[in-house]
C-alpha atoms as a PDB file:
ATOM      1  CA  UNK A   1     187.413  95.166  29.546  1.00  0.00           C
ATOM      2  CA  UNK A   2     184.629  97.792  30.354  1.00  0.00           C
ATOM      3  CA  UNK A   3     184.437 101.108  32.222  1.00  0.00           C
ATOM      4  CA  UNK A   4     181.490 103.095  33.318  1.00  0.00           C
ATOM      5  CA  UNK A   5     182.000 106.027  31.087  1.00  0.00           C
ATOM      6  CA  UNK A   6     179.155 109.369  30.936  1.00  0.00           C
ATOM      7  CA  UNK A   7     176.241 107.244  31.640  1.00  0.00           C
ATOM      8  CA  UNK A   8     176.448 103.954  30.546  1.00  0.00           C
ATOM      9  CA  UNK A   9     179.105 101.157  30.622  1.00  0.00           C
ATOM     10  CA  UNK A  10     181.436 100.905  27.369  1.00  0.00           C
ATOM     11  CA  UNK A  11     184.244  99.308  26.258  1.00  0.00           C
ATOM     12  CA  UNK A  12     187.137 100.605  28.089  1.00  0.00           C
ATOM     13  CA  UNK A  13     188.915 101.610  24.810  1.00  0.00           C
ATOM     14  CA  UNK A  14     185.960 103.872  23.858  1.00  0.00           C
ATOM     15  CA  UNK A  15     185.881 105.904  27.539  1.00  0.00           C
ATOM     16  CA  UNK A  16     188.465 108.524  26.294  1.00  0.00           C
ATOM     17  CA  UNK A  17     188.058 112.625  26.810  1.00  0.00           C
ATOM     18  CA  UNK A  18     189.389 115.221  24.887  1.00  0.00           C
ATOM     19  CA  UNK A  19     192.856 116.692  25.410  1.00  0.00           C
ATOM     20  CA  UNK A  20     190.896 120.153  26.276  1.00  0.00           C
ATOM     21  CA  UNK A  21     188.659 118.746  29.068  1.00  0.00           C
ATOM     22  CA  UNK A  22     189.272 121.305  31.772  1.00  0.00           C
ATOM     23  CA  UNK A  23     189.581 119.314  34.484  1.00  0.00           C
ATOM     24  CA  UNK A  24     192.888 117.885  32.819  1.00  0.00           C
ATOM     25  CA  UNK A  25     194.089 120.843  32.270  1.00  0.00           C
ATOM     26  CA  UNK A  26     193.765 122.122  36.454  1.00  0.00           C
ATOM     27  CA  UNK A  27     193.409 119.203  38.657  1.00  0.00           C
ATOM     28  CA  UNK A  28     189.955 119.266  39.910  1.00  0.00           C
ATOM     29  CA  UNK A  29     188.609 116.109  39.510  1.00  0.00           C
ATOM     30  CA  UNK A  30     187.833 114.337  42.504  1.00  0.00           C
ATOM     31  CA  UNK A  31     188.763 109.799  42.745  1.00  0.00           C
ATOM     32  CA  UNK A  32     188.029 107.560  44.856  1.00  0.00           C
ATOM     33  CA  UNK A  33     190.263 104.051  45.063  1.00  0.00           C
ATOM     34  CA  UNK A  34     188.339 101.129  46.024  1.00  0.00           C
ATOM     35  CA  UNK A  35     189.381  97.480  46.436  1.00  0.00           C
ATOM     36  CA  UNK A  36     187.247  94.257  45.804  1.00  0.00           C
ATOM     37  CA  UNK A  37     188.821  90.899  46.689  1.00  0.00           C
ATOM     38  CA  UNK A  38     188.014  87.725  45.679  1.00  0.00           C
ATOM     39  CA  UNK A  39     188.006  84.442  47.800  1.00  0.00           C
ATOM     40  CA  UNK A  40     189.160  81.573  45.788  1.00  0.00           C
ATOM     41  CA  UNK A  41     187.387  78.988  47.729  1.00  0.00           C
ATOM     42  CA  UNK A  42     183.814  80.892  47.635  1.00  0.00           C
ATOM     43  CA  UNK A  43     184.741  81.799  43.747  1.00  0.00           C
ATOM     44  CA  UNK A  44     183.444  85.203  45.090  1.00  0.00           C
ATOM     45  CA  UNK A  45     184.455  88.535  44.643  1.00  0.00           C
ATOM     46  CA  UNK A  46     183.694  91.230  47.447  1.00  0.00           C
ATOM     47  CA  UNK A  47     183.495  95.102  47.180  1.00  0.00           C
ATOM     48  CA  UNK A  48     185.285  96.413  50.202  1.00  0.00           C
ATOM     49  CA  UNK A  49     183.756  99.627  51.984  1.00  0.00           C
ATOM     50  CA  UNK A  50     181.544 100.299  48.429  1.00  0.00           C
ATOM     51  CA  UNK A  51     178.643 102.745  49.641  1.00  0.00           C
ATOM     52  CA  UNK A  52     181.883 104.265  51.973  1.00  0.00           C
ATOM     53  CA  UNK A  53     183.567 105.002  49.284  1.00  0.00           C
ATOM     54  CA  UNK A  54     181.110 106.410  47.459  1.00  0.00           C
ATOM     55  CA  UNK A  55     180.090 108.731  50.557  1.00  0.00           C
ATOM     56  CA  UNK A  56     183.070 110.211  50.700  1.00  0.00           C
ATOM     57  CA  UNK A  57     183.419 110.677  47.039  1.00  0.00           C
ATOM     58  CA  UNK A  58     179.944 113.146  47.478  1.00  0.00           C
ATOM     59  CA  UNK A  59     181.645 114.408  50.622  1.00  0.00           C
ATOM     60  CA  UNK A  60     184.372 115.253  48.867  1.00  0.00           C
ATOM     61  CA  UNK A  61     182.366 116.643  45.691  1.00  0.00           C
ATOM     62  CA  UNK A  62     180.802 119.199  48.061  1.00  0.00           C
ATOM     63  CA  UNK A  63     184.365 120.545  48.428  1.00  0.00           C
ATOM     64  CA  UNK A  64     184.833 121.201  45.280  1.00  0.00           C
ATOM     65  CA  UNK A  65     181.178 123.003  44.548  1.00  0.00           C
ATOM     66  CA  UNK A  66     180.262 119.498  42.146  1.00  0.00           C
ATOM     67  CA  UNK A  67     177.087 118.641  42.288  1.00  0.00           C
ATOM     68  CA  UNK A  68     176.625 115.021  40.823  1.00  0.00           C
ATOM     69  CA  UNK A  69     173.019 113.432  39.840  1.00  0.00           C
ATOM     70  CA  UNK A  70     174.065 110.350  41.614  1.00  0.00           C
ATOM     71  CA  UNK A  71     173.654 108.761  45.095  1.00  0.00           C
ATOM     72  CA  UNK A  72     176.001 106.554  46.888  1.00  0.00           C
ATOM     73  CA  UNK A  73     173.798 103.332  46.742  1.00  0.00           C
ATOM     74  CA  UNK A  74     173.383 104.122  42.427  1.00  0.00           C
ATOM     75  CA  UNK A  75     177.157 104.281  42.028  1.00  0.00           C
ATOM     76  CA  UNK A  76     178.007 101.047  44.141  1.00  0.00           C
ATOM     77  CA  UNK A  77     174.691  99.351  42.092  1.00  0.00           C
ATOM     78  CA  UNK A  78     176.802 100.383  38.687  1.00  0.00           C
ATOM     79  CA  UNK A  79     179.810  99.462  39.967  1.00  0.00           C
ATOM     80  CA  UNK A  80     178.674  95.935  40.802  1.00  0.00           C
ATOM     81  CA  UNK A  81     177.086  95.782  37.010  1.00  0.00           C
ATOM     82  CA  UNK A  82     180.649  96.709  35.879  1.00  0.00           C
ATOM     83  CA  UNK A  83     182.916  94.278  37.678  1.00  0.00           C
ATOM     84  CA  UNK A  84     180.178  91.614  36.774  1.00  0.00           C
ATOM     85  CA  UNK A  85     180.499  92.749  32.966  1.00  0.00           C
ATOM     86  CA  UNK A  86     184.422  92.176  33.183  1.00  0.00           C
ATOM     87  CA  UNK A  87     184.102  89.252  35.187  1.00  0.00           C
ATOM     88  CA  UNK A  88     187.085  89.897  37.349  1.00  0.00           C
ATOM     89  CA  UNK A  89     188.222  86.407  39.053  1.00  0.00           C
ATOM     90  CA  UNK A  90     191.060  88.218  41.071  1.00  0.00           C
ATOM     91  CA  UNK A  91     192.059  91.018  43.523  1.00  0.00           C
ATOM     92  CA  UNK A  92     190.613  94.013  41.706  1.00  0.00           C
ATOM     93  CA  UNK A  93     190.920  98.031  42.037  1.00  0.00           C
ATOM     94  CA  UNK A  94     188.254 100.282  40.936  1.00  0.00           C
ATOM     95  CA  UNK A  95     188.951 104.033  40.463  1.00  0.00           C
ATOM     96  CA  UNK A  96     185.776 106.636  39.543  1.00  0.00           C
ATOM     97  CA  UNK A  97     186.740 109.965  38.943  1.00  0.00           C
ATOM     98  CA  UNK A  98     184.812 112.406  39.070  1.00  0.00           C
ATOM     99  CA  UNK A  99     185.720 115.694  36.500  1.00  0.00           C
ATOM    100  CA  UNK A 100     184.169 118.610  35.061  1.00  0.00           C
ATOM    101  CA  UNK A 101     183.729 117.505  31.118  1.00  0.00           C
ATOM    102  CA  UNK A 102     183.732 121.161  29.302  1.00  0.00           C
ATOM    103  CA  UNK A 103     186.264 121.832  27.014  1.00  0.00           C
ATOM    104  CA  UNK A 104     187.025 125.208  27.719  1.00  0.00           C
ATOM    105  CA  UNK A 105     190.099 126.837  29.360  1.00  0.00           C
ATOM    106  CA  UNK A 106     189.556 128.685  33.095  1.00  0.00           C
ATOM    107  CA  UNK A 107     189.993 127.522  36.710  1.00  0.00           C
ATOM    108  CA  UNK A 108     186.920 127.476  38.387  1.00  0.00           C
ATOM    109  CA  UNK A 109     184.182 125.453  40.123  1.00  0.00           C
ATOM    110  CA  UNK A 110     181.267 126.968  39.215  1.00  0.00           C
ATOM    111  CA  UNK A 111     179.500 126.797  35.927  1.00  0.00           C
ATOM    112  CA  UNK A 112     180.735 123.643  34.296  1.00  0.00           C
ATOM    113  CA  UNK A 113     179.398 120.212  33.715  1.00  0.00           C
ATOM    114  CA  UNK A 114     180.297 117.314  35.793  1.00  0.00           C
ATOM    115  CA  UNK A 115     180.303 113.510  34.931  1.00  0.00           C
ATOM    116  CA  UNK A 116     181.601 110.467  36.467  1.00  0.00           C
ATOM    117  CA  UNK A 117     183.981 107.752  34.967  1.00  0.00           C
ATOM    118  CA  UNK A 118     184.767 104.668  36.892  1.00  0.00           C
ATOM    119  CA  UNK A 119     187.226 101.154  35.574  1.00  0.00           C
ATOM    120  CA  UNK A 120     189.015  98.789  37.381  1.00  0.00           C
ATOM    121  CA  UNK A 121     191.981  96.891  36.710  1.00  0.00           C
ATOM    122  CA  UNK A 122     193.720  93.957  38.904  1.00  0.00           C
ATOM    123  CA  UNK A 123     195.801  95.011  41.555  1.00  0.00           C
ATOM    124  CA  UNK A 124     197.550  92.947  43.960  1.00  0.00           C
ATOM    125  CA  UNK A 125     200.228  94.244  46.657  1.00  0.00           C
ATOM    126  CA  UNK A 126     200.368  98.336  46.269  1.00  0.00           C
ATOM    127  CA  UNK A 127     203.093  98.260  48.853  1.00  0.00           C
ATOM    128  CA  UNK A 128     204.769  94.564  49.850  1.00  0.00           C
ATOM    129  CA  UNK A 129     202.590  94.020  53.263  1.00  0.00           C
ATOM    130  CA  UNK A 130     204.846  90.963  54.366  1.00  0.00           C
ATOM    131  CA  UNK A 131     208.421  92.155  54.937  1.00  0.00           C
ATOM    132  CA  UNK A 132     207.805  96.108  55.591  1.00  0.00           C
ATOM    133  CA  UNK A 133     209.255  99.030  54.068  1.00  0.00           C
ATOM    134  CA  UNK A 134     211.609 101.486  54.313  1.00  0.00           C
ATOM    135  CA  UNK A 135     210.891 105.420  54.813  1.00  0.00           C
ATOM    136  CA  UNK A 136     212.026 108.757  54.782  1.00  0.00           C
ATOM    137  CA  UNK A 137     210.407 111.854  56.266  1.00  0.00           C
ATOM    138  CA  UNK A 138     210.194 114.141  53.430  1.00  0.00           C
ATOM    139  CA  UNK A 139     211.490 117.575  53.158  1.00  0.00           C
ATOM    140  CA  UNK A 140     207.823 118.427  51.023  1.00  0.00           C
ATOM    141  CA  UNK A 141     205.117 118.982  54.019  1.00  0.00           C
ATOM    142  CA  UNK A 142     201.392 117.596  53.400  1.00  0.00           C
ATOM    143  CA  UNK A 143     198.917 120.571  51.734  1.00  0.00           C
ATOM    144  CA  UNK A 144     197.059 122.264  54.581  1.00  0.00           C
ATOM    145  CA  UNK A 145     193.321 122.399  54.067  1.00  0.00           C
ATOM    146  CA  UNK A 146     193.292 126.279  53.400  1.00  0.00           C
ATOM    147  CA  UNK A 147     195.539 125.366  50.102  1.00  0.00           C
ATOM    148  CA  UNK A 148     194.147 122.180  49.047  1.00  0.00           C
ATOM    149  CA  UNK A 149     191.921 120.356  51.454  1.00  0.00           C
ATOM    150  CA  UNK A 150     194.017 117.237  52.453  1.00  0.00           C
ATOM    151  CA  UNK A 151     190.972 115.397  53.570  1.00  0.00           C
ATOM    152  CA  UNK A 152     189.177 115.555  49.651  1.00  0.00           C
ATOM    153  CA  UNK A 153     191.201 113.009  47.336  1.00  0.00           C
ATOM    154  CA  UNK A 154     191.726 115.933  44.263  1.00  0.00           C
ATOM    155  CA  UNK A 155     193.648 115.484  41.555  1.00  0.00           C
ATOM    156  CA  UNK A 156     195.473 118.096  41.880  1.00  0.00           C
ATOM    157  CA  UNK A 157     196.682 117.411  45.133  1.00  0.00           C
ATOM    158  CA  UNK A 158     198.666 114.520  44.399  1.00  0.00           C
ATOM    159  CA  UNK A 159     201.325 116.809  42.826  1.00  0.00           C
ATOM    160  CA  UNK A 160     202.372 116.735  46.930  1.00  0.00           C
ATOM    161  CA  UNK A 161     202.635 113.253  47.387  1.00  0.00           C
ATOM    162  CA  UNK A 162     204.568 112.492  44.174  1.00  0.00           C
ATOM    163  CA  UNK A 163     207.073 114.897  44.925  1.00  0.00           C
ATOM    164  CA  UNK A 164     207.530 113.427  48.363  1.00  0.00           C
ATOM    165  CA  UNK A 165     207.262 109.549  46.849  1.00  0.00           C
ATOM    166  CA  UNK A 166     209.743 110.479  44.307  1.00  0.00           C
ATOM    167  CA  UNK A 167     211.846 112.332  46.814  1.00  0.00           C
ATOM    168  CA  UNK A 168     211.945 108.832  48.718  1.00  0.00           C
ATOM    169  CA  UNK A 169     212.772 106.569  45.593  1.00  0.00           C
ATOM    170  CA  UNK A 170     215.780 108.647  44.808  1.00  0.00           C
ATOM    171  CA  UNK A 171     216.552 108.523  48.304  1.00  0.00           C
ATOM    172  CA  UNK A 172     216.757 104.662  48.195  1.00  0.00           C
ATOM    173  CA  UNK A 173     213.334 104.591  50.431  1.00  0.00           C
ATOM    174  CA  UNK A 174     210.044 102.382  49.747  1.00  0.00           C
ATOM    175  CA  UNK A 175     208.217 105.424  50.605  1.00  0.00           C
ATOM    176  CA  UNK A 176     207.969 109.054  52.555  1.00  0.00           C
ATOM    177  CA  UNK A 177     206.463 110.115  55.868  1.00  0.00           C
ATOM    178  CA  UNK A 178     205.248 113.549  55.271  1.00  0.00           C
ATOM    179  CA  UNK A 179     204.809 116.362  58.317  1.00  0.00           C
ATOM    180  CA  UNK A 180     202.103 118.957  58.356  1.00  0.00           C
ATOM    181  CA  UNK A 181     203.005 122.517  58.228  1.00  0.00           C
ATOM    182  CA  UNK A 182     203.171 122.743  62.130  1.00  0.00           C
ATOM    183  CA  UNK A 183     206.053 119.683  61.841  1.00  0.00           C
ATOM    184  CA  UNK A 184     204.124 117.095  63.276  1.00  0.00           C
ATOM    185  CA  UNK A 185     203.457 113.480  61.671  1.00  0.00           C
ATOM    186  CA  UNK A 186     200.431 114.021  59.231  1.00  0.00           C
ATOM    187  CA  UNK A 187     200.447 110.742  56.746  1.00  0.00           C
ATOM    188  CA  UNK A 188     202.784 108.881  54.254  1.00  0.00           C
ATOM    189  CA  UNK A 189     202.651 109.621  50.254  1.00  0.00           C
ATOM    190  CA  UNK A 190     199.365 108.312  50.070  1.00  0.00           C
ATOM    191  CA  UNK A 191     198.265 106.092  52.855  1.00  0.00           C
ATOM    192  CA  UNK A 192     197.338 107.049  56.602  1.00  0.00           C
ATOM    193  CA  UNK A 193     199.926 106.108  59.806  1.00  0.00           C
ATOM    194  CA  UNK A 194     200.149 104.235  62.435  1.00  0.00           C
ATOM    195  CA  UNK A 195     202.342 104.144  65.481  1.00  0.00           C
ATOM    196  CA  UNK A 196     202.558 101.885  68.646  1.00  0.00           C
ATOM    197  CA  UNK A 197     203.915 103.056  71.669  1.00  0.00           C
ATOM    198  CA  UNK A 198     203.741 101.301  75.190  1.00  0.00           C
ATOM    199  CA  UNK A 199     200.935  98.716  73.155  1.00  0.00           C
ATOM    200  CA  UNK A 200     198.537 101.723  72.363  1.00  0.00           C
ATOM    201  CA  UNK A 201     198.200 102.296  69.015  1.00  0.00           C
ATOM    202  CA  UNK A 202     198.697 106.161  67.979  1.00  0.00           C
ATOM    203  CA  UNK A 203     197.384 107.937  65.066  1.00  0.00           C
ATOM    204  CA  UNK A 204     197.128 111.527  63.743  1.00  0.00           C
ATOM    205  CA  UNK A 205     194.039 113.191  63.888  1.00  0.00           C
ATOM    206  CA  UNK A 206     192.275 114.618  60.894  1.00  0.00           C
ATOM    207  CA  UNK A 207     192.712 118.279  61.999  1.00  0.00           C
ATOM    208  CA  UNK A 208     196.579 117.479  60.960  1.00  0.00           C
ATOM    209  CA  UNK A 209     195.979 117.513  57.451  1.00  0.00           C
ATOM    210  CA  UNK A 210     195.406 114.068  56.605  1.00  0.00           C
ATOM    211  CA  UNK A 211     192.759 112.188  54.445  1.00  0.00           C
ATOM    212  CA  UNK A 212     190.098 110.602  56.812  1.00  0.00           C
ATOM    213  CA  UNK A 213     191.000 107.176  55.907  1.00  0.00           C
ATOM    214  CA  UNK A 214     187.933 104.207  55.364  1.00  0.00           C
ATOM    215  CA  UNK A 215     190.841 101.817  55.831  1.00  0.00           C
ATOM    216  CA  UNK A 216     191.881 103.936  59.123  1.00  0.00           C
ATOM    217  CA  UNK A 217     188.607 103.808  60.628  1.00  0.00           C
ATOM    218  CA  UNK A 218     188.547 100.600  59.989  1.00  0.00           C
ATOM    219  CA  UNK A 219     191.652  99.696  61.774  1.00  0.00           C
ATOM    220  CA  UNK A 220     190.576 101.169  64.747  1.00  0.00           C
ATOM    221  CA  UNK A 221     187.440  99.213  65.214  1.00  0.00           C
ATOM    222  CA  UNK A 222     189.862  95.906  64.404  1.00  0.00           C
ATOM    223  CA  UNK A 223     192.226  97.241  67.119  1.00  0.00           C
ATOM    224  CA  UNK A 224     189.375  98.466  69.741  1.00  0.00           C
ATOM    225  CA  UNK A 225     186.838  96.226  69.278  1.00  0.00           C
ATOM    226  CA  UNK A 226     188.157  92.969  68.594  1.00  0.00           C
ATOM    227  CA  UNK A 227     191.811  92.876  69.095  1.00  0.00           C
ATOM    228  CA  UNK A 228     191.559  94.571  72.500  1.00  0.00           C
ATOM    229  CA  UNK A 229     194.311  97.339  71.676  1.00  0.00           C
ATOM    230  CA  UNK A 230     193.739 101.050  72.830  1.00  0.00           C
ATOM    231  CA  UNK A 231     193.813 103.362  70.365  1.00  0.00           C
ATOM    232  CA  UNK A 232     194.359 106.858  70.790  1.00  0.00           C
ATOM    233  CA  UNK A 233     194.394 110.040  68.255  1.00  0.00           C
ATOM    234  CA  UNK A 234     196.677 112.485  68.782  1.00  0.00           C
ATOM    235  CA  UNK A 235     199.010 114.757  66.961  1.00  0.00           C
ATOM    236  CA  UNK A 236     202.578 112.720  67.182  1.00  0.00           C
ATOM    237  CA  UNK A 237     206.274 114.311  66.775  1.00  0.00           C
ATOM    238  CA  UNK A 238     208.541 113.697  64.126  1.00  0.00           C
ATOM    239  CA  UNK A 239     211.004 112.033  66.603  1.00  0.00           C
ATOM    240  CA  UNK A 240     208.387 109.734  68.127  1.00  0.00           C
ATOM    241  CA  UNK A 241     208.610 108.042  64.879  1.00  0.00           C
ATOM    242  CA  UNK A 242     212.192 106.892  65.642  1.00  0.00           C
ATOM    243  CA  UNK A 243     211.351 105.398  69.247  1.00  0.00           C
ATOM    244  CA  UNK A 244     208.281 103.773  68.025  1.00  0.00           C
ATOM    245  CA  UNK A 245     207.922 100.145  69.264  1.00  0.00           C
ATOM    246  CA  UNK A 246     206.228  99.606  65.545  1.00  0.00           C
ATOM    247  CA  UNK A 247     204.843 101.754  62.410  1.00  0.00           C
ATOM    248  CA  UNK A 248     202.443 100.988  59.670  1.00  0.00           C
ATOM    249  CA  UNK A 249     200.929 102.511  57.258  1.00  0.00           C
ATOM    250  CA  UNK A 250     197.481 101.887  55.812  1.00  0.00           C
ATOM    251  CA  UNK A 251     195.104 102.835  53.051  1.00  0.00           C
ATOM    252  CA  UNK A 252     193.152 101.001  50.174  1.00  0.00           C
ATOM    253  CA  UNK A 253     196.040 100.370  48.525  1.00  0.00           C
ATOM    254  CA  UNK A 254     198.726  99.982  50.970  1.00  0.00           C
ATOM    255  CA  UNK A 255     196.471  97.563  53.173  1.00  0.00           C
ATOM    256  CA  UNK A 256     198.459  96.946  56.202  1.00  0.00           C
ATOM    257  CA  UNK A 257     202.147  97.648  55.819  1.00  0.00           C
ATOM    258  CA  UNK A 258     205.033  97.413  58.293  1.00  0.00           C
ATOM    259  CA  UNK A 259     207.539 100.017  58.255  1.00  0.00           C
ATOM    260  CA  UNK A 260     210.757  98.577  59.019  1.00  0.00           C
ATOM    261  CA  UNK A 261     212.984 101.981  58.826  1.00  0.00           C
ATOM    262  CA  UNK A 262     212.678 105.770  58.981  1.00  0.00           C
ATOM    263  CA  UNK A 263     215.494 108.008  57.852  1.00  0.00           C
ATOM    264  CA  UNK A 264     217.711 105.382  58.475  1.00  0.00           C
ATOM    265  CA  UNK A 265     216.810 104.477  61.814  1.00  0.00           C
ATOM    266  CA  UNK A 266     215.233 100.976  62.788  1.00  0.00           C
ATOM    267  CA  UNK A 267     211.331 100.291  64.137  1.00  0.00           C
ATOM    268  CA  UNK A 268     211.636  98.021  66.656  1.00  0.00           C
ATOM    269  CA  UNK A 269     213.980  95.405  65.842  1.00  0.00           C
ATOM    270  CA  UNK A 270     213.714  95.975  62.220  1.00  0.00           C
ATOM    271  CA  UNK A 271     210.989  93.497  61.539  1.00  0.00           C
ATOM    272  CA  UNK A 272     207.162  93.629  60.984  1.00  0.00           C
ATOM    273  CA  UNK A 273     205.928  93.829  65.403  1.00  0.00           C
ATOM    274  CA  UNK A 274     203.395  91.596  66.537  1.00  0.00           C
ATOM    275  CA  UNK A 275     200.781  94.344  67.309  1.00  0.00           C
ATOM    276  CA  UNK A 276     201.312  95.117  62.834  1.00  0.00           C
ATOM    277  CA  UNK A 277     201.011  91.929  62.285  1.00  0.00           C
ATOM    278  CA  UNK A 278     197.935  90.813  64.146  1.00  0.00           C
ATOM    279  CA  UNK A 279     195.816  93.622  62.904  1.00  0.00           C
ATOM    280  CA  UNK A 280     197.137  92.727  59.032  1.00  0.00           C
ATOM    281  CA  UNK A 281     196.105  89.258  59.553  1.00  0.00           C
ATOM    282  CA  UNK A 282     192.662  90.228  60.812  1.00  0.00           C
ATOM    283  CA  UNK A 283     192.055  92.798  58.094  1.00  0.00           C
ATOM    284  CA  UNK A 284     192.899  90.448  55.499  1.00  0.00           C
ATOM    285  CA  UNK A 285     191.109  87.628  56.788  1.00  0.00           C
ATOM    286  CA  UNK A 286     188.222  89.937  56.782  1.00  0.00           C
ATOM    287  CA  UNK A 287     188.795  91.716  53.189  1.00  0.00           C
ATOM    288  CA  UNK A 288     187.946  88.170  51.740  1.00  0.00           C
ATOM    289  CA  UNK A 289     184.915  87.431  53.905  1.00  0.00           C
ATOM    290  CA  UNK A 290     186.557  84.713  56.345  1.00  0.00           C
ATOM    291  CA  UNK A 291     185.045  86.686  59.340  1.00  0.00           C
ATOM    292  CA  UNK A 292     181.248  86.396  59.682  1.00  0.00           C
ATOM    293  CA  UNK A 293     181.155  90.007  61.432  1.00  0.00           C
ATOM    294  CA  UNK A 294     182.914  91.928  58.828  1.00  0.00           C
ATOM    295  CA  UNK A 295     181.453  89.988  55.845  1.00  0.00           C
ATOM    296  CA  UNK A 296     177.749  90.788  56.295  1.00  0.00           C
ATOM    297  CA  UNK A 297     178.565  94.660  56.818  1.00  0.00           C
ATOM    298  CA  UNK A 298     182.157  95.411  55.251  1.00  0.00           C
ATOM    299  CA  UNK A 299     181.595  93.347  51.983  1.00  0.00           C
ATOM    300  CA  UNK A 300     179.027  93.333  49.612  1.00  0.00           C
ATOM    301  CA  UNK A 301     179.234  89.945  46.835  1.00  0.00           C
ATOM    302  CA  UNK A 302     179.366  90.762  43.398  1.00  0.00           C
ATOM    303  CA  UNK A 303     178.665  87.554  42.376  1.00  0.00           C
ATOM    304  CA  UNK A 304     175.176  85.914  42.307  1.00  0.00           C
ATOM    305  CA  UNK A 305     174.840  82.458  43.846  1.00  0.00           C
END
């Protein structure tokens, strides 16, 4: 396989940094996950949300005082050149990561080089999207943003949400629910939330800590737009989780996924709710280009016919 590795693309085995790169040593590199799925019948593979990605990993740069020579539409250009190179015919997951490349010891963001390194591997199910999952509401709240801005994906960050993921396998959970400092719902380990109350669909805000999710927004328009569901953002309560018609949780790699159970507690009847399940089968009918809509602006072919 290949990866996109300072500059040019190389044989993944040969995109390696040194053990004194400085963002390895502190955390501040800023990633990006990004999906591409391919439709068996078209023998095509789509990137999913490519240029939005890549707008949010500049967004997100900003943040952290990086300034990288590249612009959105470049990085989704090389990233189609790399998934053609490996020739991916499968559900595939590209991560660039964006670091600082000096090999010198000091946490900072200012006066240090930048580059970009981006791979992909196959991915299929992140979290199993047909039978839901169980949760726990961790005891480790989400990062505010005057710590480490929840909204930027950082490295560095993600110390949170494996200390509340782990916290929820030892627990016998699928995965955690974490709250905000101010003890409302903010987002699970690493995937935005959904709740459905009364039919409306409910989700946090992003001024409670949470990562402004591409596969959020999306959801919405699914549920406004063409599924005819009201959607409404607003900070929610830990115990509205428990008398929740339905939950789900969403993200790049999580898709669409039922939860089934908090702290112990069943969602609904304990089964995936219709409301879940409709939007799921929407977003993956359009992930894989089967809806004309979504297809000409959600999906960009990698594959020349």
């Amino acid at each position: 396989m290949y990866a996109f590795f300072e500059g040019k693309i190389v044989k993944e085995e040969d995109a390696k940094i040194s053990i004194k790169t400085n963002s390895f040593h502190y955390g501040t590199a800023v990633f990006e996950g990004i999906r591409a799925y391919y439709n068996k019948d078209e023998d095509q593979l789509y990137l999913l949300f490519g240029k939005e990605h890549y707008d949010r990993l500049l967004k997100n740069c900003k943040i952290l005082n990086i300034k990288l020579p590249y612009t959105s539409d470049k990085l989704v250009e090389i990233t189609l050149e790399l998934l053609r190179k490996c020739n991916w015919k499968q559900d595939v997951y590209i991560r660039p990561i964006v670091y600082f490349k000096d090999l010198t010891i000091s946490p900072k963001l200012v006066g240090y080089t930048p580059e970009i390194a981006i791979y992909t591997i196959p991915l299929g199910d992140y979290i199993d999207t047909s039978k839901g999952v169980k949760c726990i509401v961790s005891s480790f709240h989400r990062i505010n943003d005057n710590m480490i801005p929840a909204r930027a994906k950082v490295c560095g960050a993600y110390v949170n949400s494996a200390f509340a993921k782990t916290e929820a396998l030892m627990r016998g959970a699928d995965e955690a629910i974490m709250l905000n400092p101010n003890g409302n719902v903010a987002e699970g380990s690493a995937e935005n939330i959904f709740i459905v109350r009364d039919g409306i669909l409910i989700t946090p805000p992003p001024s409670d800590n949470i990562l402004e999710g591409i596969t959020r927004k999306a959801i919405i328009k699914i549920a406004q737009e063409d599924l005819g569901i009201k959607v409404i953002e607003r900070s929610i309560n830990r115990s509205e989780l428990y008398i929740a018609d339905e939950v789900f949780l969403c993200g790049t790699g999580a898709q669409v996924s039922p939860v089934i159970e908090i702290d112990g507690r069943k969602i609904g009847d304990g089964t995936p709710g219709p409301i879940t399940k409709s939007i799921q089968n929407f977003y993956f009918d359009a992930v894989r280009g089967k809806i004309k809509k979504y297809k000409n602006s959600w999906l960009v072919p990698v594959y020349e016919k």
